[in-house]
C-alpha atoms as a PDB file:
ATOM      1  CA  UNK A   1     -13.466 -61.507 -29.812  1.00  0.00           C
ATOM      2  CA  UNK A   2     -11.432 -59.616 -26.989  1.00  0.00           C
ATOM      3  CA  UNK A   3     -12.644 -58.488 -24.012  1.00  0.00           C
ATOM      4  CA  UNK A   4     -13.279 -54.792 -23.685  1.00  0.00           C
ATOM      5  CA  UNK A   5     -10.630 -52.468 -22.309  1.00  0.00           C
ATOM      6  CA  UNK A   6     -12.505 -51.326 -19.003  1.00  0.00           C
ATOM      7  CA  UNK A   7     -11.768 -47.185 -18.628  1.00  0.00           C
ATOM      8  CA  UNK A   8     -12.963 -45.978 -15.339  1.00  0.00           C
ATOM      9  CA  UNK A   9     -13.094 -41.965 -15.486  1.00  0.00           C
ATOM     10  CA  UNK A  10     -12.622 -40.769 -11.963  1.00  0.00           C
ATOM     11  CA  UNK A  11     -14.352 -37.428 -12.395  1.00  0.00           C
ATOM     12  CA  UNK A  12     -16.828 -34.687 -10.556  1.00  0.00           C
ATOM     13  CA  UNK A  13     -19.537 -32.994 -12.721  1.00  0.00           C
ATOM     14  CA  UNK A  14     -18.756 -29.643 -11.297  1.00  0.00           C
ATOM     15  CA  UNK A  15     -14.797 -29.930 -12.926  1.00  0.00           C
ATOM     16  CA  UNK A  16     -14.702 -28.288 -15.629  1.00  0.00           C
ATOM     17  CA  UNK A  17     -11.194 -29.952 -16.899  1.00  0.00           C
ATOM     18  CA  UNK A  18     -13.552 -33.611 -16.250  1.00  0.00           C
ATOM     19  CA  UNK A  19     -16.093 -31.933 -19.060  1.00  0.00           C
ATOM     20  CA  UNK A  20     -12.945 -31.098 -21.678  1.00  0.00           C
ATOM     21  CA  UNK A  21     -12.085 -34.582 -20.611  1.00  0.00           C
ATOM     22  CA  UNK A  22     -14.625 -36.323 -21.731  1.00  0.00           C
ATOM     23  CA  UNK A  23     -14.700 -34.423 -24.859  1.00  0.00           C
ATOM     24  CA  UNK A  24     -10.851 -35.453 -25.668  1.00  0.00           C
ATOM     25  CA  UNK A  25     -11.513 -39.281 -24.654  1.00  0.00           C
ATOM     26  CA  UNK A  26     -14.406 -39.109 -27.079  1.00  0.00           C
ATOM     27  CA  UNK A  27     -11.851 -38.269 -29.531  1.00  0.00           C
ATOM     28  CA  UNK A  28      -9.438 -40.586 -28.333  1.00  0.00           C
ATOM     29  CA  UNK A  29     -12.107 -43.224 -28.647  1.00  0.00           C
ATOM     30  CA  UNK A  30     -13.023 -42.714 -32.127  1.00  0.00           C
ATOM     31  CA  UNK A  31      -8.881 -43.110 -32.909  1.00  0.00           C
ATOM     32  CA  UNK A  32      -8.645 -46.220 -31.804  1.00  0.00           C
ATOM     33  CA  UNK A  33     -12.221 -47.974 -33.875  1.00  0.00           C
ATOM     34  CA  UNK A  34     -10.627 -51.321 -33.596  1.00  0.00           C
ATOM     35  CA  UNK A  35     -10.457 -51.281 -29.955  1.00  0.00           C
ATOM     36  CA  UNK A  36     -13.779 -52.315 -27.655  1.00  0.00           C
ATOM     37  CA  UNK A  37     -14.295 -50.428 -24.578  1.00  0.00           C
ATOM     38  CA  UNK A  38     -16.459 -50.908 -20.975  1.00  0.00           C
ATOM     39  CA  UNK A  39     -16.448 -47.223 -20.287  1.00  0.00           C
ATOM     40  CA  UNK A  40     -17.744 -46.506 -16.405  1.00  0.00           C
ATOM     41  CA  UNK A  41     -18.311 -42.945 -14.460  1.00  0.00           C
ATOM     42  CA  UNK A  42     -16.601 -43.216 -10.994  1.00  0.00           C
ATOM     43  CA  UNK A  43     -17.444 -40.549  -8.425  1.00  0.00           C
ATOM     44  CA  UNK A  44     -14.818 -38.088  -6.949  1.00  0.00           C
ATOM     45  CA  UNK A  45     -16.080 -34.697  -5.042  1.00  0.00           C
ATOM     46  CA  UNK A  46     -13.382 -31.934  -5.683  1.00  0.00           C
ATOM     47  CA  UNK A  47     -15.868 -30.270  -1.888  1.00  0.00           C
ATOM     48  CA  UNK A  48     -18.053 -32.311  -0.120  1.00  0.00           C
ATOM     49  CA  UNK A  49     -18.318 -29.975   2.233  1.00  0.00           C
ATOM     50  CA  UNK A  50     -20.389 -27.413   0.488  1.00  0.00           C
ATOM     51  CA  UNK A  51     -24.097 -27.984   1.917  1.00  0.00           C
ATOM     52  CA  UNK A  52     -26.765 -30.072   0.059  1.00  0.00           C
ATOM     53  CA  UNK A  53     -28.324 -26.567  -1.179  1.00  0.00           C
ATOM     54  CA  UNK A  54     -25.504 -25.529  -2.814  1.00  0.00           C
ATOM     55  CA  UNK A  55     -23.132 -22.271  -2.260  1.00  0.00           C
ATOM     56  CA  UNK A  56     -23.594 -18.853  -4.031  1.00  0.00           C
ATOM     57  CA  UNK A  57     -21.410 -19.414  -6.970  1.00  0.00           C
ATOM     58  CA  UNK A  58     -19.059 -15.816  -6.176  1.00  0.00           C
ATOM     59  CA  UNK A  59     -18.729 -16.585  -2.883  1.00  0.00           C
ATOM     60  CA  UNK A  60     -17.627 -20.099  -3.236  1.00  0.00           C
ATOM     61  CA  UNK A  61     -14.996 -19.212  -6.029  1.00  0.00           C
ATOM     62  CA  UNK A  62     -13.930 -15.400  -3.733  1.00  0.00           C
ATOM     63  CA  UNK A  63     -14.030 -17.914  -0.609  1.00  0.00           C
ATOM     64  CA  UNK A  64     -11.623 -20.195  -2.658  1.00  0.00           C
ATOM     65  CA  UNK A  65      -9.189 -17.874  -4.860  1.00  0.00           C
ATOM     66  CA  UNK A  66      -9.631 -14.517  -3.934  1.00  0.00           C
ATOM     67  CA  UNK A  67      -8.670 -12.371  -6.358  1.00  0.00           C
ATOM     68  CA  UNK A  68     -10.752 -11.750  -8.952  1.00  0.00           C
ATOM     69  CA  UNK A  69      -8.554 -11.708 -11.989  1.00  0.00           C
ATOM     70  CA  UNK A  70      -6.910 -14.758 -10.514  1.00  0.00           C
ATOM     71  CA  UNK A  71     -10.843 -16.315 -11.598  1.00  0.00           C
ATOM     72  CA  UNK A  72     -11.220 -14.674 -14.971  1.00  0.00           C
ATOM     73  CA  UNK A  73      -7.584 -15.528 -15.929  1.00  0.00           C
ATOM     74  CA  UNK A  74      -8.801 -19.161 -15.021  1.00  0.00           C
ATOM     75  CA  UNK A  75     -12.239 -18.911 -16.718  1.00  0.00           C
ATOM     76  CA  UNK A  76     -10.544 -17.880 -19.924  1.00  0.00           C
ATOM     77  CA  UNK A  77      -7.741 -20.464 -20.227  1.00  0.00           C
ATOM     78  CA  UNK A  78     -10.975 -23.635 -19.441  1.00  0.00           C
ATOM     79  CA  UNK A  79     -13.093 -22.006 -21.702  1.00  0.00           C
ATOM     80  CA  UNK A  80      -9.984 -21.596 -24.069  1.00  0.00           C
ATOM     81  CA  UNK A  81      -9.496 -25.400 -24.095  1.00  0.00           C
ATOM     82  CA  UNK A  82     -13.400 -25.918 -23.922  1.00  0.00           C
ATOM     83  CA  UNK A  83     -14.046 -24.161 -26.979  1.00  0.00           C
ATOM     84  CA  UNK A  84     -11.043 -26.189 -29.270  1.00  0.00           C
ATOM     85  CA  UNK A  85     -13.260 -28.930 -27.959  1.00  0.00           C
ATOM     86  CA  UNK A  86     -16.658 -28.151 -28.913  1.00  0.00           C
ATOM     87  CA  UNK A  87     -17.655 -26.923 -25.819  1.00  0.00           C
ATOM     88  CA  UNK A  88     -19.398 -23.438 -25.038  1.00  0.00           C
ATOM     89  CA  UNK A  89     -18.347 -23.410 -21.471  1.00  0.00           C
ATOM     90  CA  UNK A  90     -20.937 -20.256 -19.585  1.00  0.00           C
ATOM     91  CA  UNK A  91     -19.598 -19.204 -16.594  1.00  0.00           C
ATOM     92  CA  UNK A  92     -21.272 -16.104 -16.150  1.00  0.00           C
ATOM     93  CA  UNK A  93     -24.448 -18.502 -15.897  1.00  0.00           C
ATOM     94  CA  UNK A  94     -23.503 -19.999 -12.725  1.00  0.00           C
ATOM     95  CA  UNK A  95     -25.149 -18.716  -9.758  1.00  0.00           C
ATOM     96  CA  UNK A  96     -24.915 -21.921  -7.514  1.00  0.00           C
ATOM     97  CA  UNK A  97     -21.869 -23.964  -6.950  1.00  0.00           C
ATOM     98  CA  UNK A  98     -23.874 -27.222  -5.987  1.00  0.00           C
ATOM     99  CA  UNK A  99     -23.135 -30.208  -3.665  1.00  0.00           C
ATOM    100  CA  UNK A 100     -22.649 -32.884  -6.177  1.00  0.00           C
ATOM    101  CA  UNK A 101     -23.223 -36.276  -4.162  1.00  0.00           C
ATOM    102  CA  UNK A 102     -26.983 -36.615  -5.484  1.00  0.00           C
ATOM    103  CA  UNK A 103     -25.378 -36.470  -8.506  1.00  0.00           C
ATOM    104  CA  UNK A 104     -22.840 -39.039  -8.475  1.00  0.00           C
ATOM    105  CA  UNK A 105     -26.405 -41.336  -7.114  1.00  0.00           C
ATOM    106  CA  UNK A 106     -27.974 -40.751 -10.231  1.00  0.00           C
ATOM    107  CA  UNK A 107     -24.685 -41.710 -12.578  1.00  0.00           C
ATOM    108  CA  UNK A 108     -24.100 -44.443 -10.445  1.00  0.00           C
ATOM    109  CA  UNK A 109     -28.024 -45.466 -11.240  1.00  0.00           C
ATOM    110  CA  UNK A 110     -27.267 -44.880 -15.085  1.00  0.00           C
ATOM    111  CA  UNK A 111     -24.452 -47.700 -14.926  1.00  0.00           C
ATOM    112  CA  UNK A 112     -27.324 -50.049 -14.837  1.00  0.00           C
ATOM    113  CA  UNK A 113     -29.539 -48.647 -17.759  1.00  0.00           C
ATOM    114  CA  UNK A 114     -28.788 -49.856 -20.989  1.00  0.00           C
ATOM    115  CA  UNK A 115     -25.381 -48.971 -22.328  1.00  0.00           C
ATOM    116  CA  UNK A 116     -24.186 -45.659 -23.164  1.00  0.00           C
ATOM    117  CA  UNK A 117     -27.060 -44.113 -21.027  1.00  0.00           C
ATOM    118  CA  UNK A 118     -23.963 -43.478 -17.946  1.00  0.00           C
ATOM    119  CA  UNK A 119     -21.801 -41.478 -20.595  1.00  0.00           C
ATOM    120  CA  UNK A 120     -25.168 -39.442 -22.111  1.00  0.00           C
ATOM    121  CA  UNK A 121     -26.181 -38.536 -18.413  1.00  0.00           C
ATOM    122  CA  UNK A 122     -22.458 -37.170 -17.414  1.00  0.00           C
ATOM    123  CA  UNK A 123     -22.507 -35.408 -20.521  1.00  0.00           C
ATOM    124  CA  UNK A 124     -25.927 -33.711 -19.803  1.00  0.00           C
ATOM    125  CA  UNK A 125     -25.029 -32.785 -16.093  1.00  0.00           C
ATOM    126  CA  UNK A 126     -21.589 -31.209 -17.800  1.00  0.00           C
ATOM    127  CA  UNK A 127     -23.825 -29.262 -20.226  1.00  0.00           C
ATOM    128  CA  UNK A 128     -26.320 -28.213 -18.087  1.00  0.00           C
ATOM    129  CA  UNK A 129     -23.989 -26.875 -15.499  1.00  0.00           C
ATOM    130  CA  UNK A 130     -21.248 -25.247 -17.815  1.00  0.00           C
ATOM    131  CA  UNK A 131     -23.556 -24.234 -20.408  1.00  0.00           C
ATOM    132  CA  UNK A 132     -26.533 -23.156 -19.516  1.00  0.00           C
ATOM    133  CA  UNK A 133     -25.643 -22.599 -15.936  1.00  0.00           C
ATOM    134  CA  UNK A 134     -28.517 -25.299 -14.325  1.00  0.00           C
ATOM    135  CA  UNK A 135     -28.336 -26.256 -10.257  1.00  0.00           C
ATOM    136  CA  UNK A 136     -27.004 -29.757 -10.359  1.00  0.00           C
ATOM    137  CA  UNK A 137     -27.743 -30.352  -7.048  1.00  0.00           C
ATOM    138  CA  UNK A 138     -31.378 -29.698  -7.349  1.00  0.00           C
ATOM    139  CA  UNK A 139     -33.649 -33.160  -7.521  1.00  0.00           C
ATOM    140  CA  UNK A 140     -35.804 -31.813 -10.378  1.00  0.00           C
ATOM    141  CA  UNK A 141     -33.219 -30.962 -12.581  1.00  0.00           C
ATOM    142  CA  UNK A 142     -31.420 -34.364 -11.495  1.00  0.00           C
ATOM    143  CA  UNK A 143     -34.571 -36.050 -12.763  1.00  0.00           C
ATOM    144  CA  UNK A 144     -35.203 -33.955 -15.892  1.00  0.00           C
ATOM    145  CA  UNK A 145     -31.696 -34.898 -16.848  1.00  0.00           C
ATOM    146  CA  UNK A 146     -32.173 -38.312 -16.276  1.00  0.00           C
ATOM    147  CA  UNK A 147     -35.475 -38.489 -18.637  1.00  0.00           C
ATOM    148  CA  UNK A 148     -32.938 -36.983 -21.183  1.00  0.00           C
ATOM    149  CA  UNK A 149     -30.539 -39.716 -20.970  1.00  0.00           C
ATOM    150  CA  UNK A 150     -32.924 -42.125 -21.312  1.00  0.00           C
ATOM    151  CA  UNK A 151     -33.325 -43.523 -17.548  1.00  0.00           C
ATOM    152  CA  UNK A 152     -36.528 -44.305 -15.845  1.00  0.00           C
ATOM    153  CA  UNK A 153     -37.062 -40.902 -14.150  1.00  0.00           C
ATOM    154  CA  UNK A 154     -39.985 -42.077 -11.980  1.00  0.00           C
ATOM    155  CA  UNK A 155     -37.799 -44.584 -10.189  1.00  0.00           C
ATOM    156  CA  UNK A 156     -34.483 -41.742  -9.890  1.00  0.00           C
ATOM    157  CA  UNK A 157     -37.534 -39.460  -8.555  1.00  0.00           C
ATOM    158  CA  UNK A 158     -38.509 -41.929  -5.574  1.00  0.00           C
ATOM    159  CA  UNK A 159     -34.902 -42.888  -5.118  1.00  0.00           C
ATOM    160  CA  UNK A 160     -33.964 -39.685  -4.752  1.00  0.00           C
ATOM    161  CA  UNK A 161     -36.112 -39.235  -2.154  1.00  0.00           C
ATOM    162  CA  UNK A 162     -34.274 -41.454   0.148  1.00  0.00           C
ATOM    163  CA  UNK A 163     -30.876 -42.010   1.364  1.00  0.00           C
ATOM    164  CA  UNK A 164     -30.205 -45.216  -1.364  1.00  0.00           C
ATOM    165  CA  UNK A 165     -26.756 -45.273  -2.467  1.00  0.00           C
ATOM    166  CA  UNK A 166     -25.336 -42.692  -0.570  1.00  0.00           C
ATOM    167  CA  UNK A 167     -23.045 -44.512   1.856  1.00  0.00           C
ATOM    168  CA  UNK A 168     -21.682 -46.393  -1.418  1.00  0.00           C
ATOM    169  CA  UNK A 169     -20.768 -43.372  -3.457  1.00  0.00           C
ATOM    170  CA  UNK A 170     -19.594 -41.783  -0.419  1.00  0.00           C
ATOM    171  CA  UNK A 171     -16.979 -45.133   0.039  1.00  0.00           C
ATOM    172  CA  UNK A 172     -16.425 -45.753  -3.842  1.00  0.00           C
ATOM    173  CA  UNK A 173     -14.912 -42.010  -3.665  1.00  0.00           C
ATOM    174  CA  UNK A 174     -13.035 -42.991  -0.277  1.00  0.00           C
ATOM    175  CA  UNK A 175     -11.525 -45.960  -2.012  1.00  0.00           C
ATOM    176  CA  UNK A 176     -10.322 -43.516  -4.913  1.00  0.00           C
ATOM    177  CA  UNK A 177      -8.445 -41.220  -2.444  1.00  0.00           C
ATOM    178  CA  UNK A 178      -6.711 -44.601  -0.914  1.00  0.00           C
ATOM    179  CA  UNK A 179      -5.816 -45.348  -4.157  1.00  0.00           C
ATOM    180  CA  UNK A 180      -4.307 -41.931  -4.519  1.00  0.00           C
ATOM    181  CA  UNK A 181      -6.610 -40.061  -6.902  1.00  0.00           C
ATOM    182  CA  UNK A 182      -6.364 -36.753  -5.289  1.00  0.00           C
ATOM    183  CA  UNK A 183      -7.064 -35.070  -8.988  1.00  0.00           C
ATOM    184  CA  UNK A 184      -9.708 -35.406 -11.375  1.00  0.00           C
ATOM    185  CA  UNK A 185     -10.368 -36.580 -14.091  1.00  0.00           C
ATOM    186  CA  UNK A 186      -8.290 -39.610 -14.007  1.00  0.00           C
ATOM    187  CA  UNK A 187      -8.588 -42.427 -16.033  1.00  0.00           C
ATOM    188  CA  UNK A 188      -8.233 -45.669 -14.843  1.00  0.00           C
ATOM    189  CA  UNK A 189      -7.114 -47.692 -17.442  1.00  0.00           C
ATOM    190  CA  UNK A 190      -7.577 -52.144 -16.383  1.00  0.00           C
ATOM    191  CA  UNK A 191      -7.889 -50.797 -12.798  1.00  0.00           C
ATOM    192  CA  UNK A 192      -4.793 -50.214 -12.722  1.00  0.00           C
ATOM    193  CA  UNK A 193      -2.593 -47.901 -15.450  1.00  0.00           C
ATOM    194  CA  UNK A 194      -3.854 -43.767 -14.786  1.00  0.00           C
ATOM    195  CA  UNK A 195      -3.746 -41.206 -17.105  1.00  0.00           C
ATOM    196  CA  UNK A 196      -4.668 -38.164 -15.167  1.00  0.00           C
ATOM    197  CA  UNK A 197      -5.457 -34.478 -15.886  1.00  0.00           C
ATOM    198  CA  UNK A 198      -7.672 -33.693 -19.484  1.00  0.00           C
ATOM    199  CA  UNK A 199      -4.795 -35.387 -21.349  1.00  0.00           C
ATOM    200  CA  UNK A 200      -4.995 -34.682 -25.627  1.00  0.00           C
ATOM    201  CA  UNK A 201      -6.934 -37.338 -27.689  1.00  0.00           C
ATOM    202  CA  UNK A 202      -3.783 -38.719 -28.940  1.00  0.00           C
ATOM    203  CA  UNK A 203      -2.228 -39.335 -25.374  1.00  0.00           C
ATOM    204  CA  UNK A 204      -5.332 -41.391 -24.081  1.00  0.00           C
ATOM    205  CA  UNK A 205      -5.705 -43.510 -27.464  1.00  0.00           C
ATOM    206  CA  UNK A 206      -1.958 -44.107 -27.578  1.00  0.00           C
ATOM    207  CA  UNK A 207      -2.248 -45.245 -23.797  1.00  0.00           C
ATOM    208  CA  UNK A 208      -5.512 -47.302 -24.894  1.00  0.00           C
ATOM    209  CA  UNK A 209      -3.697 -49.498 -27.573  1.00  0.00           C
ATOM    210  CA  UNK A 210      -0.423 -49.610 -24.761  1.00  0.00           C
ATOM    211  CA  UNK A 211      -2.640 -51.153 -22.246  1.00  0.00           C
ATOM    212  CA  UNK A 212      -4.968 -53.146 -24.643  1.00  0.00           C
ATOM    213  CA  UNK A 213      -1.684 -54.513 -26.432  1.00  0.00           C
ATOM    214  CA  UNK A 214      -0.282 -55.714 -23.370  1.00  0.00           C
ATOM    215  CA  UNK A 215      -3.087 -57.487 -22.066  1.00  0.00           C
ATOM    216  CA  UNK A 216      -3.333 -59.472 -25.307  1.00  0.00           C
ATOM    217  CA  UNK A 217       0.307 -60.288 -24.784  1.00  0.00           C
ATOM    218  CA  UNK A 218      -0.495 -60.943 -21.431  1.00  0.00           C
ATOM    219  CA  UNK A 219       1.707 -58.700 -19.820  1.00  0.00           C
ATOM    220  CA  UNK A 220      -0.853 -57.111 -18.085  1.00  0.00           C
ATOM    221  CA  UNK A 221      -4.015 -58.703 -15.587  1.00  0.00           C
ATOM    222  CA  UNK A 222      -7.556 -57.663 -15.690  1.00  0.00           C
ATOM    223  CA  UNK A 223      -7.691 -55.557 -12.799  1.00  0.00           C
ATOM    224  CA  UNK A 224     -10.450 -56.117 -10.150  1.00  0.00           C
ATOM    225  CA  UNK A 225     -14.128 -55.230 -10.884  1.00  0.00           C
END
């Protein structure tokens, strides 16, 4: 049996285009059933300067385009593209605009829970930040989402608590920037082939089977781990 196509999604849980992202490589996924993959949630902060409490939501988006049309024009056009996608995107719900590195901990946590538990927990921060307009940044809804996906939320809660892991996601994202991810989502296709932006379903599968043919012709490596 071949070895699984490794897709790393460079991606913040605050980005909304990252949420109709994963929606359209779910599709893209389900195109291509022949095809085994080793998906993995990489970390990527589109502010890590907003404090660990979080920002009011208005002033973070007036600090950061202004004009208020300008925001509503954007809203509409995401939750245009949301909604082809499944996806009931809230804006009106969001009163904080949260620090997201605690968050990026706890996926990076989920990559060693059983499989599939990584992709549940992304989609659940997603949902319960464009949907029903939840404080991502806030440890007990961190944990709560955790329970959801099926983690041990006792250990996330005492982890949490501490500074584990925070030096690594803080590098993992500094190695994404050297690698010239200045954009999310991006998918990292072997380590080494991106697709970036919330490319259609058909564009990621097709790029999928381009990548997955030519390593079994072995015109392309495995890119590093």
């Amino acid at each position: 049996m071949s070895l699984p196509v490794t897709i790393d999604v460079v991606s913040d849980v605050v980005c909304p285009w990252c949420y109709v992202g994963r929606a359209r490589l779910q599709k893209a996924l389900e195109a291509v059933p022949d095809l085994a993959v080793d998906l993995r949630w990489r970390p990527f902060q589109l502010d890590p300067a907003i404090p660990p409490e979080g920002k009011s939501r208005h002033d973070y988006l007036s600090e950061k385009f202004g004009d208020g049309d300008r925001i509503l024009q954007m809203h509409q056009q995401i939750s245009a593209a949301g909604a082809a996608e499944g996806i009931d995107f809230n804006f009106d719900a969001i009163e904080t605009t949260p620090n997201t590195l605690n968050a990026h901990r706890v996926i990076r946590w989920a990559a060693t829970a059983e499989p599939g538990v990584q992709d549940l927990l992304v989609g659940r921060l997603f949902a319960l930040y464009f949907e029903e307009g939840a404080n991502i940044g806030d440890a007990a809804v961190l944990i709560q989402a955790s329970r959801d996906a099926g983690m041990d939320a006792a250990v996330v809660e005492t982890l949490l608590a501490t500074d584990a892991d925070k030096a690594e996601v803080e590098q993992e994202i500094a190695t994404a920037q050297q690698m010239g991810v200045t954009g999310v989502p991006c998918f990292l296709l072997e380590g080494r082939y991106a697709v970036v932006g919330a490319q259609e379903p058909a564009t990621l599968a097709d790029a999928i089977r381009q990548v997955a043919q030519a390593r079994a012709d072995g015109t392309l490596d495995r890119g590093q781990d």
